[in-house]
Protein backbone atom coordinates (compact mmCIF):
# COMPACT_ATOMS: atom_id res chain seq x y z
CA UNK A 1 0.00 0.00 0.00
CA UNK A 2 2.89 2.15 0.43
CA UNK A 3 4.11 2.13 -2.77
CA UNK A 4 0.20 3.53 -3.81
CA UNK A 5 0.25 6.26 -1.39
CA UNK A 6 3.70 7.09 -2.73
CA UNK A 7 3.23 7.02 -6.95
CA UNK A 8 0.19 9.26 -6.27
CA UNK A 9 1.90 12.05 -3.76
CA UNK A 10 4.13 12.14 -6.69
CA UNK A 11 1.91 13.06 -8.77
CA UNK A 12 0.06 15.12 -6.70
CA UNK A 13 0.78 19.30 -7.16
CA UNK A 14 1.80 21.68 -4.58
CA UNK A 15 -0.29 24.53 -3.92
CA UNK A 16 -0.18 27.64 -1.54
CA UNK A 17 -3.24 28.54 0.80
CA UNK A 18 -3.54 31.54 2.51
CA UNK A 19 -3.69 31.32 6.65
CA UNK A 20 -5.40 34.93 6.74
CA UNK A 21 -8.29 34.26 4.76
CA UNK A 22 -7.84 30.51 3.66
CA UNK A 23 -7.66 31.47 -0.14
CA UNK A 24 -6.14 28.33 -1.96
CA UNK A 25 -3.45 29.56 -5.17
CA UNK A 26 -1.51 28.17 -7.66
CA UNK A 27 2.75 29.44 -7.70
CA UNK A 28 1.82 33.17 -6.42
CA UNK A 29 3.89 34.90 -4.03
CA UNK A 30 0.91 36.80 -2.50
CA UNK A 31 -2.73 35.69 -2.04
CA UNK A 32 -4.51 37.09 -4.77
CA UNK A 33 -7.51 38.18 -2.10
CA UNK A 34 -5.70 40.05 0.44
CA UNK A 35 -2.28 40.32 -0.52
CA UNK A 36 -0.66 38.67 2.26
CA UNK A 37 2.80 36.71 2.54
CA UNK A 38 1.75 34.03 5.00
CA UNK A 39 1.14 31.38 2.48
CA UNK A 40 1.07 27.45 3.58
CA UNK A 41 2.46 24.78 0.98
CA UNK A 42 -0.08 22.29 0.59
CA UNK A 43 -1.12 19.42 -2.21
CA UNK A 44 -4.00 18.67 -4.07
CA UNK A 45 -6.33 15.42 -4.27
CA UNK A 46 -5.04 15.15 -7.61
CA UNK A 47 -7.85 15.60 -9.94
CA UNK A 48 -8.94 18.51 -12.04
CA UNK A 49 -11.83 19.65 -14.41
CA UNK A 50 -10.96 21.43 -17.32
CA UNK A 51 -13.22 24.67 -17.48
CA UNK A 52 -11.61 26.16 -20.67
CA UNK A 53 -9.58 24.94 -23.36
CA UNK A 54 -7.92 25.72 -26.34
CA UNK A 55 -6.16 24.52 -29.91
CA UNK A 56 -2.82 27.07 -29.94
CA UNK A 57 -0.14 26.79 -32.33
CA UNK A 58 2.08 29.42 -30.88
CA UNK A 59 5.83 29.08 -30.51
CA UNK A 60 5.61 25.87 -32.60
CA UNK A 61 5.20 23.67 -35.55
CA UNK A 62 3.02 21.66 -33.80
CA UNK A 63 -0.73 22.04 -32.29
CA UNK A 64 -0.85 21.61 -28.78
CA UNK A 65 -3.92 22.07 -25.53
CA UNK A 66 -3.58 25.11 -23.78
CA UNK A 67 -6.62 24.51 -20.94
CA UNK A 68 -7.59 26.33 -17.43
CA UNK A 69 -8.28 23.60 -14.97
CA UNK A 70 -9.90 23.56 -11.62
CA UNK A 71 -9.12 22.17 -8.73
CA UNK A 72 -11.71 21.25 -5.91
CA UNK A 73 -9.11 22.78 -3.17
CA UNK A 74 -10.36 26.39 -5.06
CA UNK A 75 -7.40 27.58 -7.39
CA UNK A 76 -7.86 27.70 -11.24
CA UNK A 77 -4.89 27.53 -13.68
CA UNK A 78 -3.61 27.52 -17.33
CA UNK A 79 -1.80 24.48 -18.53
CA UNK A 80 -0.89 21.32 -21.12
CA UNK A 81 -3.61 18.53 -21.33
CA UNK A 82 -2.48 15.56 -23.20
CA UNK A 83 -3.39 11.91 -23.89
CA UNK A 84 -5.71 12.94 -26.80
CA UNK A 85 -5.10 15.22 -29.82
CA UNK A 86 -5.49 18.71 -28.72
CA UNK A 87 -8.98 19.51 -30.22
CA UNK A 88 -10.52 16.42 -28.32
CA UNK A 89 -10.03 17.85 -24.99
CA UNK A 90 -13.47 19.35 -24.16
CA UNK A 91 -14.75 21.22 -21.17
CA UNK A 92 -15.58 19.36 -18.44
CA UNK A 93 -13.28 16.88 -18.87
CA UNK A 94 -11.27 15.09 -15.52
CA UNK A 95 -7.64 15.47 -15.86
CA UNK A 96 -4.46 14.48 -13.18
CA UNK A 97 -1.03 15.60 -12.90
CA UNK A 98 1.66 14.00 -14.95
CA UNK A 99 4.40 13.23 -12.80
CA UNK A 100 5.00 16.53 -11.72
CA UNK A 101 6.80 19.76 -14.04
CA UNK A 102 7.52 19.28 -17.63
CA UNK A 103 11.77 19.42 -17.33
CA UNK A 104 12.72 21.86 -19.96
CA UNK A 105 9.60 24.27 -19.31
CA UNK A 106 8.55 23.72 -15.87
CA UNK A 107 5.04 23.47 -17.24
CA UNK A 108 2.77 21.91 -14.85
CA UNK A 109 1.36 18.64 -17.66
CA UNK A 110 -1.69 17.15 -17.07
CA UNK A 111 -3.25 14.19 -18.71
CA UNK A 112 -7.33 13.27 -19.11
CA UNK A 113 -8.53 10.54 -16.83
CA UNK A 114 -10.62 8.77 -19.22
CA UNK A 115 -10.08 8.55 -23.32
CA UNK A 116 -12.03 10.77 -24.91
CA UNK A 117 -15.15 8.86 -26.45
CA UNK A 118 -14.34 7.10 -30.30
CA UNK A 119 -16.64 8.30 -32.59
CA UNK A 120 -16.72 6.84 -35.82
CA UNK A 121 -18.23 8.92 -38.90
CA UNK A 122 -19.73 6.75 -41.90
């Protein structure tokens, strides 16, 4: 069971939340409701809902995802979904973290939960 508890703190993310007013955020310095400094590191359940998302093909040859996700712990941001092709990643979607940052970017990757569903045209 150990080894369980361990693959998924891995893949867990580290958030701040506020111990003024209990606001949870994702790599701020400040709490984005009252400003303060006192922020604790904590980490999330691990699973996200995509609220927005995006087809980009900025910076390279490639199309990529570019989604905001939400987490149930309160903070919202923008990252990479993958384990489809970008344009099947629709809102509302459950996505987890990928084994933490992306090494060359630090980009926080996250990957869909479930496939999305086949649908085959006639």
């Amino acid at each position: 069971m150990g080894t369980v508890r361990k693959a998924h703190e891995e893949s867990a993310l580290s958030y701040h939340r506020c111990r003024w007013c209990g606001t949870a955020s994702f790599r701020r310095l400040l709490c984005p409701v009252c400003a303060s400094s006192d922020l604790e590191p904590e980490r999330t359940t691990g699973h996200g809902v995509v609220v927005r998302t995006a087809v980009v093909h900025r910076y390279t040859d490639e199309a990529r995802n570019e989604s905001l996700v939400r987490f149930p712990e309160g903070f919202v941001f923008r990252c990479q979904v993958v384990g489809a092709a970008p344009h099947l990643v629709t809102v509302g979607a459950q996505v987890r973290p990928v084994s933490g940052d992306e090494p060359e970017t630090g980009a926080v990757v996250l990957e869909l939960c479930e496939p999305p569903a086949r649908r085959d045209w006639i």
